[in-house]
C-alpha atoms as a PDB file:
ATOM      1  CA  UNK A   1    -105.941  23.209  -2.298  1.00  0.00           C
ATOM      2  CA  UNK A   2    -103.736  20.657  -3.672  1.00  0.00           C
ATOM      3  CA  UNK A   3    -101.440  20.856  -6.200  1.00  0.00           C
ATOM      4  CA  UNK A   4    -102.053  19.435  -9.837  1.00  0.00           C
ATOM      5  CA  UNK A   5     -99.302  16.687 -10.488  1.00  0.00           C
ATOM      6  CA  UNK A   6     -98.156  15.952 -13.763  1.00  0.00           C
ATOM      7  CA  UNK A   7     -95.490  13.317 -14.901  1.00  0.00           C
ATOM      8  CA  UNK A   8     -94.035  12.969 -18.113  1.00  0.00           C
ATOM      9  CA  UNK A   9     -92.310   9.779 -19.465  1.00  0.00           C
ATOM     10  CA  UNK A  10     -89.741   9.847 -22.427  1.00  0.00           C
ATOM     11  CA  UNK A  11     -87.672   7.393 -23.336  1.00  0.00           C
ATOM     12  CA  UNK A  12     -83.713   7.039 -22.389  1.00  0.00           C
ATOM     13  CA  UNK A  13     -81.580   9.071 -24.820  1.00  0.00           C
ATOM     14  CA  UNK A  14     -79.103   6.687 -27.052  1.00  0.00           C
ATOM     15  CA  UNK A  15     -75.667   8.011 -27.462  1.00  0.00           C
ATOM     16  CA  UNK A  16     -74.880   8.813 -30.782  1.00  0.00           C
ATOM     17  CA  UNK A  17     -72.920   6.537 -33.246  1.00  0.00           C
ATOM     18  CA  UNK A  18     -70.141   9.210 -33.454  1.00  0.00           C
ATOM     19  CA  UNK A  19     -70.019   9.540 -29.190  1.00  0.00           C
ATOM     20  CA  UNK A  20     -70.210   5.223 -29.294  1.00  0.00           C
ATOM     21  CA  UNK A  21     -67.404   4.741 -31.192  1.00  0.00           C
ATOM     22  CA  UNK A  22     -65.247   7.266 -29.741  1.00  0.00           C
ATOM     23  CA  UNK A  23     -65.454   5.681 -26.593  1.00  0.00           C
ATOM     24  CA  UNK A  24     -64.644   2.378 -27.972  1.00  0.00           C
ATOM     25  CA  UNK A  25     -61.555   4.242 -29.675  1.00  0.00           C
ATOM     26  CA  UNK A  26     -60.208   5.819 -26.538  1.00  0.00           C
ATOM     27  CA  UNK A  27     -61.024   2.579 -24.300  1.00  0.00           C
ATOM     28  CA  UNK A  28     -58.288   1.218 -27.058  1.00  0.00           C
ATOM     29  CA  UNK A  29     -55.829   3.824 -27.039  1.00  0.00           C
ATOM     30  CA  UNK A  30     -55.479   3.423 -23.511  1.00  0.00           C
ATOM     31  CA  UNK A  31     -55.526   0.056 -23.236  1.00  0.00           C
ATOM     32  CA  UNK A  32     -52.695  -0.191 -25.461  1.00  0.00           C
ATOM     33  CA  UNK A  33     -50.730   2.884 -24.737  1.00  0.00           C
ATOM     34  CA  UNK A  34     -50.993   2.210 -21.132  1.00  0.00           C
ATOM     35  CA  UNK A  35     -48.966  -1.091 -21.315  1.00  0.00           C
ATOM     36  CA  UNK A  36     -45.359  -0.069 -21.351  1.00  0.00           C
ATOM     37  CA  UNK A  37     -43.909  -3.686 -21.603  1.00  0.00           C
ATOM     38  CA  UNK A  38     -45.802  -4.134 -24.623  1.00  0.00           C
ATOM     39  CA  UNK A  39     -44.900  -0.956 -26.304  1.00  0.00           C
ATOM     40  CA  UNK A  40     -41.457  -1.849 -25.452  1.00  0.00           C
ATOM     41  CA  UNK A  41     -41.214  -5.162 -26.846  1.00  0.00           C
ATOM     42  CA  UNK A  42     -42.720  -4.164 -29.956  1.00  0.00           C
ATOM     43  CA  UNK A  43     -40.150  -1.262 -30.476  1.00  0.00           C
ATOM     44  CA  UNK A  44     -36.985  -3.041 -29.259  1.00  0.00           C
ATOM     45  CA  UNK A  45     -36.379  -5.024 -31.847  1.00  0.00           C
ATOM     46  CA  UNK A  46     -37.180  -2.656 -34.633  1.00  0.00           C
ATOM     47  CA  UNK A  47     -34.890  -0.001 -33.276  1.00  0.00           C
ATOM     48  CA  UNK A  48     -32.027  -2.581 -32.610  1.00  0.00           C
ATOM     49  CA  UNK A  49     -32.284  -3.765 -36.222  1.00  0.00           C
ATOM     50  CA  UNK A  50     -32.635  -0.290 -37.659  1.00  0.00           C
ATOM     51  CA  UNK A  51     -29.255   0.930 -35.420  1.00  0.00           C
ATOM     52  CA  UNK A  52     -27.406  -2.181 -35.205  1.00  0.00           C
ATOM     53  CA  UNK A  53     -28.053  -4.711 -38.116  1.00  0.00           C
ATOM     54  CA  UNK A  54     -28.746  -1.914 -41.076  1.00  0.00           C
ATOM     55  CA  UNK A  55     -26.143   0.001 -40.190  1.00  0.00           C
ATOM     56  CA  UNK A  56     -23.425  -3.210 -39.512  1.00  0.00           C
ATOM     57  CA  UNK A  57     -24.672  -4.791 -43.015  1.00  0.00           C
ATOM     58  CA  UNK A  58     -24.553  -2.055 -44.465  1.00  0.00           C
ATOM     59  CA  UNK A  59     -21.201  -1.039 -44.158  1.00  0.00           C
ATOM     60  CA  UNK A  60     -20.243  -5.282 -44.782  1.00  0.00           C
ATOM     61  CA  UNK A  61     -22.446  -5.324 -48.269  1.00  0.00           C
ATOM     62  CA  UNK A  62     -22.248  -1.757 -49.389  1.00  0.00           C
ATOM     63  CA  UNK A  63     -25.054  -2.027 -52.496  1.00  0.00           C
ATOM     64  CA  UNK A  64     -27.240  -4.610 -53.892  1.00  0.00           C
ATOM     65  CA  UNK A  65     -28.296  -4.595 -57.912  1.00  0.00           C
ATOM     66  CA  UNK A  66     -32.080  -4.598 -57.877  1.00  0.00           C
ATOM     67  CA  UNK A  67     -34.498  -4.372 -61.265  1.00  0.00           C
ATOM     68  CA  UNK A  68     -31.664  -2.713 -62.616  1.00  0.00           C
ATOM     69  CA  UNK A  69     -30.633  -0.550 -60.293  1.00  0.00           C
ATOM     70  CA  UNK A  70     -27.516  -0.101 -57.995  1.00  0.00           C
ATOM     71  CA  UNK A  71     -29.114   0.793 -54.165  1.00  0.00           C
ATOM     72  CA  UNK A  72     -27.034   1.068 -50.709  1.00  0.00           C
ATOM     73  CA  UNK A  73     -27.788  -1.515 -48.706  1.00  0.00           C
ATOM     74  CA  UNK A  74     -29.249   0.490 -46.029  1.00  0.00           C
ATOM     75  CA  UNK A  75     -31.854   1.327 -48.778  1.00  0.00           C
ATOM     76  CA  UNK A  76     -32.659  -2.089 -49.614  1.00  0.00           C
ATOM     77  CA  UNK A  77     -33.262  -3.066 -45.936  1.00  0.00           C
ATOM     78  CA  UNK A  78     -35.560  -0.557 -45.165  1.00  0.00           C
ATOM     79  CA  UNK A  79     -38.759  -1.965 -45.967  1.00  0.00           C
ATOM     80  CA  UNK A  80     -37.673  -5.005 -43.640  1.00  0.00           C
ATOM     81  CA  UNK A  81     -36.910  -3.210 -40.589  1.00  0.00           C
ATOM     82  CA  UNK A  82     -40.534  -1.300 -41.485  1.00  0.00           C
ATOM     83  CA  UNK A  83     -42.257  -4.643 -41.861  1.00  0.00           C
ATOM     84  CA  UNK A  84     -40.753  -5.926 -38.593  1.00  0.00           C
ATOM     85  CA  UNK A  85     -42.263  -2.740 -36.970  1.00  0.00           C
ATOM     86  CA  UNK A  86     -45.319  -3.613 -38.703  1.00  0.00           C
ATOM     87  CA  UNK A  87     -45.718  -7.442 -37.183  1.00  0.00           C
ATOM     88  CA  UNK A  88     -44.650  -6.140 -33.955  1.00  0.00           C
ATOM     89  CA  UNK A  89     -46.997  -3.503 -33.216  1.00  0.00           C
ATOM     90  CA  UNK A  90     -49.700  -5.731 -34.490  1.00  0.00           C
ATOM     91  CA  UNK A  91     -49.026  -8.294 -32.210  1.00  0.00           C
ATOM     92  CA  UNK A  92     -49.498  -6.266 -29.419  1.00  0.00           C
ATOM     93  CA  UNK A  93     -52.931  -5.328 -30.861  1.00  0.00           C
ATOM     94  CA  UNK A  94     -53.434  -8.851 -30.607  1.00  0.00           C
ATOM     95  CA  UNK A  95     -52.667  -9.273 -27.033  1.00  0.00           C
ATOM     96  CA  UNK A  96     -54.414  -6.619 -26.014  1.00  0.00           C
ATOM     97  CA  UNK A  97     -58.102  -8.707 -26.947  1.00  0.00           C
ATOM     98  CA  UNK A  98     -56.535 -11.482 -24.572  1.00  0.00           C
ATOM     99  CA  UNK A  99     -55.692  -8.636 -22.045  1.00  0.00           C
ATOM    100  CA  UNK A 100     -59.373  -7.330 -22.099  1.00  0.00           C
ATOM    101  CA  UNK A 101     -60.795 -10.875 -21.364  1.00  0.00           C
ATOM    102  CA  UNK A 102     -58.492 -11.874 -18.472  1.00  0.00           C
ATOM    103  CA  UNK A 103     -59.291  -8.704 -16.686  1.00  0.00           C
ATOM    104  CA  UNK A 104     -62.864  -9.157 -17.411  1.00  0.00           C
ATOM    105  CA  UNK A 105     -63.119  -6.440 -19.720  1.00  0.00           C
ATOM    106  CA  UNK A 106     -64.884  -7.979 -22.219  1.00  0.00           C
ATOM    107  CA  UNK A 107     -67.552  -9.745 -20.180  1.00  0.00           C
ATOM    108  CA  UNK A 108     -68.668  -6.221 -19.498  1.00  0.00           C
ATOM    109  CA  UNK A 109     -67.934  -4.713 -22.660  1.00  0.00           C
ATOM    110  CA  UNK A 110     -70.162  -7.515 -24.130  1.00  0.00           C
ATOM    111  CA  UNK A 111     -72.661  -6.930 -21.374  1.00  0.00           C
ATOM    112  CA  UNK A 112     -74.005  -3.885 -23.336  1.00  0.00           C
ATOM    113  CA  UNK A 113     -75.777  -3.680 -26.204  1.00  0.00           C
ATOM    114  CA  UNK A 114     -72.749  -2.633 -28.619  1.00  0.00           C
ATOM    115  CA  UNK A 115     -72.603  -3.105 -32.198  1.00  0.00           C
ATOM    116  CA  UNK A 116     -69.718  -5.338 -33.625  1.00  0.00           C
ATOM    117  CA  UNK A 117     -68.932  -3.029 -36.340  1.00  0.00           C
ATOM    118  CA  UNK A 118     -68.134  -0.505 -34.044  1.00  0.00           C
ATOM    119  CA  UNK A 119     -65.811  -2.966 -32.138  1.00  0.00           C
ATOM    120  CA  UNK A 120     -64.150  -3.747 -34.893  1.00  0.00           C
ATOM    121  CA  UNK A 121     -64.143   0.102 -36.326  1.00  0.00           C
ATOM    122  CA  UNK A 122     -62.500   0.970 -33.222  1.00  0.00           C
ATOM    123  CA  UNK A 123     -59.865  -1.946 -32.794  1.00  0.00           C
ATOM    124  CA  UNK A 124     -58.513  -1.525 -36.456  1.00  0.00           C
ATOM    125  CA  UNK A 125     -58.527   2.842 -35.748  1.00  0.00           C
ATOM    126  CA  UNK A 126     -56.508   2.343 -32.821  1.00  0.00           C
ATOM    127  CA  UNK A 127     -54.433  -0.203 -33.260  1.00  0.00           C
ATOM    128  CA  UNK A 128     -53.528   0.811 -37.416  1.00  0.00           C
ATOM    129  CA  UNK A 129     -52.713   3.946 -35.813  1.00  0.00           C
ATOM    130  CA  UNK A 130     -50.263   2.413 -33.515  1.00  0.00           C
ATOM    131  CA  UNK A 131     -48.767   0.464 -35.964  1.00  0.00           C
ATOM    132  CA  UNK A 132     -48.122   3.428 -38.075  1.00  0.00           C
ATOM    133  CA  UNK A 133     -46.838   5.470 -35.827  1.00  0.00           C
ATOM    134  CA  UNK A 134     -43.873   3.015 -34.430  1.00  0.00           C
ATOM    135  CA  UNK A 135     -42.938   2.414 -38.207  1.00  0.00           C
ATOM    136  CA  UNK A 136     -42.957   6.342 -38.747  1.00  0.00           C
ATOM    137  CA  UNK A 137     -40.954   6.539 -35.761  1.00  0.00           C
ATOM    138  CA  UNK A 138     -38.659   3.754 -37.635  1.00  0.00           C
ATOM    139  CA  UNK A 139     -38.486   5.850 -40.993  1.00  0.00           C
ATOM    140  CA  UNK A 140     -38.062   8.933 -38.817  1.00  0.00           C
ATOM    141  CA  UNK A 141     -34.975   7.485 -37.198  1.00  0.00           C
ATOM    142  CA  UNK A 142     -34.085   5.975 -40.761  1.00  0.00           C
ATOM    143  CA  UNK A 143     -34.025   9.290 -41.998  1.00  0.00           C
ATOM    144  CA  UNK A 144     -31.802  10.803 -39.674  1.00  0.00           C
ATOM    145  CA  UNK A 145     -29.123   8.153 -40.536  1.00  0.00           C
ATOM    146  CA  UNK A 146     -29.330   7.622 -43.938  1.00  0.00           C
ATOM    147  CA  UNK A 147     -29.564   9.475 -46.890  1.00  0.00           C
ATOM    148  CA  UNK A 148     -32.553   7.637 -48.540  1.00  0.00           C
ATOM    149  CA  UNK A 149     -32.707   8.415 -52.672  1.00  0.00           C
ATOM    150  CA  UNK A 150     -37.269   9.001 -52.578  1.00  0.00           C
ATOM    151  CA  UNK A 151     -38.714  11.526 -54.692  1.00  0.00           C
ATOM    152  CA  UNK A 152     -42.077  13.093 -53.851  1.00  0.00           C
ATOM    153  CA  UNK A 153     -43.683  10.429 -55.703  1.00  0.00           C
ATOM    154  CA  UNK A 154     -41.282   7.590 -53.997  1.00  0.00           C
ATOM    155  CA  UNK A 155     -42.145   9.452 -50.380  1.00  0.00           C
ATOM    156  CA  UNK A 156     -45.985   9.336 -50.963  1.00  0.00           C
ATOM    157  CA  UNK A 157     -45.996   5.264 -52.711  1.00  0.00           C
ATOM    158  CA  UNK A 158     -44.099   4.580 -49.392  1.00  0.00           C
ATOM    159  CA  UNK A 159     -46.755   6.084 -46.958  1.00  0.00           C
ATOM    160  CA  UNK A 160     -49.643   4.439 -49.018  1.00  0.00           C
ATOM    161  CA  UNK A 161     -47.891   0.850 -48.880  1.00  0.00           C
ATOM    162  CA  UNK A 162     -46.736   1.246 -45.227  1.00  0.00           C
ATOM    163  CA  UNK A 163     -50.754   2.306 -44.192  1.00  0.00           C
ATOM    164  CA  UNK A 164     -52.088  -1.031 -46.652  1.00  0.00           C
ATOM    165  CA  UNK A 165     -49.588  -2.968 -44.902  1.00  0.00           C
ATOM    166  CA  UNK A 166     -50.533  -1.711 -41.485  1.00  0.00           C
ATOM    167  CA  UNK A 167     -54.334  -1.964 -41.856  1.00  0.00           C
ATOM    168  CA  UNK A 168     -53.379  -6.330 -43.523  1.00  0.00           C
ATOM    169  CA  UNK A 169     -51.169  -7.076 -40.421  1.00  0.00           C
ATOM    170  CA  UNK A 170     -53.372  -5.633 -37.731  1.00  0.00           C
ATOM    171  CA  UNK A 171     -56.397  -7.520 -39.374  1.00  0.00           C
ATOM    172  CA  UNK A 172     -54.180 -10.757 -39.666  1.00  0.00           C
ATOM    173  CA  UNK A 173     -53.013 -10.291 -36.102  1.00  0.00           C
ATOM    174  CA  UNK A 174     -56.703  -9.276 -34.856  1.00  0.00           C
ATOM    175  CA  UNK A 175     -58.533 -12.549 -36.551  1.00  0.00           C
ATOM    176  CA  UNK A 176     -55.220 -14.840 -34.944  1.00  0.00           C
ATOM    177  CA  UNK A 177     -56.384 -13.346 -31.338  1.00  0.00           C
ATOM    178  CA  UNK A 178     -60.071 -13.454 -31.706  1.00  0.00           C
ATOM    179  CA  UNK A 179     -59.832 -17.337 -33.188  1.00  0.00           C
ATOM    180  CA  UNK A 180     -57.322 -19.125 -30.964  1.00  0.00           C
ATOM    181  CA  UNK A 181     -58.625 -19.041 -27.933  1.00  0.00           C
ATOM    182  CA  UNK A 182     -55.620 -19.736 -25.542  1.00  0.00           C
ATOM    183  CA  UNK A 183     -53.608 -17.215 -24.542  1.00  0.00           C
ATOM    184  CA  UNK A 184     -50.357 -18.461 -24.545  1.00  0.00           C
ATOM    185  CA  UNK A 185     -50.672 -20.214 -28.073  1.00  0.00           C
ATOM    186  CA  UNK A 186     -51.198 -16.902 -29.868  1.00  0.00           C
ATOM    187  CA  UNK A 187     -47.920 -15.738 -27.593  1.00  0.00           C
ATOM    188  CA  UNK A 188     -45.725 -18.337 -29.022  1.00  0.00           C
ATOM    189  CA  UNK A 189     -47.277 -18.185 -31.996  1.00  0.00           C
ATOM    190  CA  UNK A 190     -46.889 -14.345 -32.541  1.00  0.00           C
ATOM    191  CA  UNK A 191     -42.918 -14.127 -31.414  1.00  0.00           C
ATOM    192  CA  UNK A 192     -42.262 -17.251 -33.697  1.00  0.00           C
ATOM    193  CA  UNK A 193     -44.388 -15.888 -36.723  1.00  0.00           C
ATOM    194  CA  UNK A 194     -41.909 -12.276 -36.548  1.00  0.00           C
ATOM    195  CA  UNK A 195     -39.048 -14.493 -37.377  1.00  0.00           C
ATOM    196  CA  UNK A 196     -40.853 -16.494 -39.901  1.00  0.00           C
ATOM    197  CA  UNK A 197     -42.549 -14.241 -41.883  1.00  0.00           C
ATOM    198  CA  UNK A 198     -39.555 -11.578 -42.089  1.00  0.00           C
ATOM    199  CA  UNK A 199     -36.732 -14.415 -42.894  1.00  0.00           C
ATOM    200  CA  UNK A 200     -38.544 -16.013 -45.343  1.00  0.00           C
ATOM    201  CA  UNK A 201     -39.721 -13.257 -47.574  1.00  0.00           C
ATOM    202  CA  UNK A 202     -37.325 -11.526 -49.867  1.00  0.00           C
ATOM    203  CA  UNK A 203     -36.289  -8.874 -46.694  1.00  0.00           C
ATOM    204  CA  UNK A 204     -31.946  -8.673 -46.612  1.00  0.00           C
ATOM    205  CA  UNK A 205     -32.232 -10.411 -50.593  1.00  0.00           C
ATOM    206  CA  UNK A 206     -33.996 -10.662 -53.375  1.00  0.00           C
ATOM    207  CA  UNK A 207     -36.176 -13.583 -54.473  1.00  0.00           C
ATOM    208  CA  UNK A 208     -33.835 -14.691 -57.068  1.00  0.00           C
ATOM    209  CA  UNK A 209     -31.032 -15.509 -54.365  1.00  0.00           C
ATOM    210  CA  UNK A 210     -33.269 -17.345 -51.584  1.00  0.00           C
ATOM    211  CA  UNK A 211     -33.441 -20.970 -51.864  1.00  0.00           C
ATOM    212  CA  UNK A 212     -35.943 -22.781 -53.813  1.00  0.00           C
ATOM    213  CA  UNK A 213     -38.192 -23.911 -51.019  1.00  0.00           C
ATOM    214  CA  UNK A 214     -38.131 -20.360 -49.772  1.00  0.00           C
ATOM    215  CA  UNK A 215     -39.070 -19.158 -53.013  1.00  0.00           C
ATOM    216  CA  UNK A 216     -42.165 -21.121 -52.661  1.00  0.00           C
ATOM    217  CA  UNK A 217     -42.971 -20.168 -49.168  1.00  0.00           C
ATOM    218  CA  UNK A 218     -42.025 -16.147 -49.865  1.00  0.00           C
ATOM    219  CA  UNK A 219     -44.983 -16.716 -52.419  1.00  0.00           C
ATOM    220  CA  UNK A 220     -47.498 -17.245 -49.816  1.00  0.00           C
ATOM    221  CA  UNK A 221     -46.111 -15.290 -47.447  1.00  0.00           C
ATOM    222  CA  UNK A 222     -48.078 -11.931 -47.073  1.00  0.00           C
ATOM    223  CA  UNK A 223     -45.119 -10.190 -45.948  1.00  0.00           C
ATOM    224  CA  UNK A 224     -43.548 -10.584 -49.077  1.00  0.00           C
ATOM    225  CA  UNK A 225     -46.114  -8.175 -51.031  1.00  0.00           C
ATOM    226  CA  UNK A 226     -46.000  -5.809 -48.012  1.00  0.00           C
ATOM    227  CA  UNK A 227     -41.597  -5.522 -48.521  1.00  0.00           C
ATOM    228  CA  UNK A 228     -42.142  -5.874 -51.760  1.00  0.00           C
ATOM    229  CA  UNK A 229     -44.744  -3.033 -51.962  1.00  0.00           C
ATOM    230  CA  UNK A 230     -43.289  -0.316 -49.786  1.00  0.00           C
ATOM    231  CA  UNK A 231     -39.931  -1.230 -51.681  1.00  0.00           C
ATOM    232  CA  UNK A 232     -41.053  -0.901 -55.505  1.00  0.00           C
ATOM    233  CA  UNK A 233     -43.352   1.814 -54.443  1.00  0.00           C
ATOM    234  CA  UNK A 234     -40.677   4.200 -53.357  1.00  0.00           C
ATOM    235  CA  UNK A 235     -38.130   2.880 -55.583  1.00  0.00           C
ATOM    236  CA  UNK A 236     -40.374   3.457 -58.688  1.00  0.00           C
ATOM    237  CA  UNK A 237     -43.624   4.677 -58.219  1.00  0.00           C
ATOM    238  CA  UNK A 238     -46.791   2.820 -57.951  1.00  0.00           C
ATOM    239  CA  UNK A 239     -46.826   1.580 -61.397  1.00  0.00           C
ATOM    240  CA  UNK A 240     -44.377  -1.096 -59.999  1.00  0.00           C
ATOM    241  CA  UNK A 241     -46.024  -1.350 -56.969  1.00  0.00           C
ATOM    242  CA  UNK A 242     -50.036  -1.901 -57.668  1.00  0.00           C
ATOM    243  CA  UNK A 243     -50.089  -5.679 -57.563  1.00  0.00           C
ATOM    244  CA  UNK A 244     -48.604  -5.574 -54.559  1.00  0.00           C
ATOM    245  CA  UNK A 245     -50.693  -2.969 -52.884  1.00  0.00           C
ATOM    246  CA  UNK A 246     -53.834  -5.356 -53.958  1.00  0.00           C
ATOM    247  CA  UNK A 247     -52.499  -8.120 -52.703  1.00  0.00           C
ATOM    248  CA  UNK A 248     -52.697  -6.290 -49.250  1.00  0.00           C
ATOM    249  CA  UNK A 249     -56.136  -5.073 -49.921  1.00  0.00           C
ATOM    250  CA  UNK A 250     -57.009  -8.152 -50.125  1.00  0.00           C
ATOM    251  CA  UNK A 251     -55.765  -9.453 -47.126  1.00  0.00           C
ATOM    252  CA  UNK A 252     -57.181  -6.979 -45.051  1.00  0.00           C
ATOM    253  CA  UNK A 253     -60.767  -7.474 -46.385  1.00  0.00           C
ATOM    254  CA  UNK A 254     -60.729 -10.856 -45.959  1.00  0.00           C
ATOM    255  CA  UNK A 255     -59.572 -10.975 -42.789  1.00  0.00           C
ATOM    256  CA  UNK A 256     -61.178  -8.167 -41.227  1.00  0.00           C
ATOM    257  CA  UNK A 257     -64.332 -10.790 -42.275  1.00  0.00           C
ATOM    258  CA  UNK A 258     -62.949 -13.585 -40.443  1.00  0.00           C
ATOM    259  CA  UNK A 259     -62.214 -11.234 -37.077  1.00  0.00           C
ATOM    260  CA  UNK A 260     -65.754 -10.150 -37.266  1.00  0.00           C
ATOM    261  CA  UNK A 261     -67.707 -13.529 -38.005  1.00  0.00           C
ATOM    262  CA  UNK A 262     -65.231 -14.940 -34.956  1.00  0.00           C
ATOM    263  CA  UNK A 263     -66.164 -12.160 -32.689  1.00  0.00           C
ATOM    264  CA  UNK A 264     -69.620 -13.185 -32.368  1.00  0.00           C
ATOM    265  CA  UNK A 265     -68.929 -16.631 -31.489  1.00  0.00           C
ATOM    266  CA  UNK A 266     -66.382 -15.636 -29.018  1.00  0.00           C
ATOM    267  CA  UNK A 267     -68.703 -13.146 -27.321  1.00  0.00           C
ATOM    268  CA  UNK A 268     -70.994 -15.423 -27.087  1.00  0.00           C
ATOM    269  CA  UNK A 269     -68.754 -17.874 -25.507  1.00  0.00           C
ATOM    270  CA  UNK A 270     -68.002 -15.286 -22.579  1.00  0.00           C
END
């Protein structure tokens, strides 16, 4: 006598959110911490101006009046040699979305049905977290050679305005990739913009002593609220700081908008 047969049909299990976005996270992580020639050139040259050009103009300047007060140089420069971290790691971020596409990555990535929040969610966890953790390496490194004057208050304004400055840069650098489509454009374009951005805001001076036209430019120049931020902010608090800290709010709503709206026609484009 034969055997009754019974079949049962369910439908595929979907992975959770939490699992989806994970995997997006540690596909990032290891695209980025894998490449040693980026890491690299995104440390070298905040490590050669924290030990060679700090310290050097430092000892040439000795201390710089600012709002009042009387700071070692070494102080001053700080936030620049941060920001420069800053830029740096988030143009590596930056490469890395070219990266994905000319190894095909991203054909495949897009050839799923993934959400582009959790794209996005999982390009700005990893790659702010890179960026933070070179520039804490650069205020670890800072703190082992100079005696910097922060309070508790100073220490924690600091560590807010370096994470808003992180999470505005990596956006900026993340809607540069995603729009311009060639490769080596946003390459020239990201080593020349270091250079730009950290000369002409008020880095190694104050805005007072720069040149008119760079007075103008420093204005628009979002690296000028992000020095300007992580300096005032440890210097005196975040009651000197808030505009600043806005200002890179701002930024990295607006262009964590742009990066998504341009994802969708780029994936599409694939």
């Amino acid at each position: 006598m034969a055997a009754d047969l019974t079949f049962t049909t369910a439908p595929p299990t979907v992975a959770p959110k939490a699992a989806d976005l994970f995997a997006v996270i540690y596909r990032e992580y290891a695209l980025l911490a894998r490449n040693r020639i980026n890491l690299i050139l995104s440390l070298a040259p905040m490590l050669m101006y924290l030990l060679l050009v700090n310290t050097s103009l430092s000892n040439l300047v000795g201390s710089i009046s600012y709002r009042g007060e009387q700071l070692p140089f070494a102080v001053f420069l700080l936030p620049m040699v941060l920001a420069m971290s800053i830029v740096s790691a988030s143009g590596t971020s930056g490469v890395a979305l070219f990266q994905e596409e000319l190894s095909g990555v991203a054909t495949q990535l897009w050839s799923y049905p993934m959400r582009r929040s959790r794209f996005l969610l999982g390009k700005l966890l990893a790659g702010v977290s890179l960026v933070l953790g070179q520039s804490l390496l650069a205020l670890g490194v800072a703190v082992v050679i100079f005696d910097l004057p922060f309070g508790a208050e100073g220490w924690a304004g600091l560590l807010v305005a370096l994470t808003l400055a992180a999470i505005a840069f990596n956006g900026l650098y993340l809607a540069a990739a995603i729009t311009i489509t060639d490769f080596q454009t946003f390459m020239v374009g990201s080593n020349v913009s270091i250079l730009v951005l950290v000369f002409s805001a008020p880095s190694m001076y104050t805005v007072d002593q720069m040149p008119v036209v760079l007075q103008w430019i420093a204005m628009v120049n979002p690296l000028t609220y992000a020095i300007n931020g992580m300096r005032d902010a440890a210097l005196f608090g975040f009651a000197d700081a808030w505009v600043n800290l806005l200002v890179l709010a701002v930024i990295a709503v607006v262009t964590y908008a742009v990066a998504g709206r341009a994802l969708l026609n780029r994936a599409r484009n694939l």
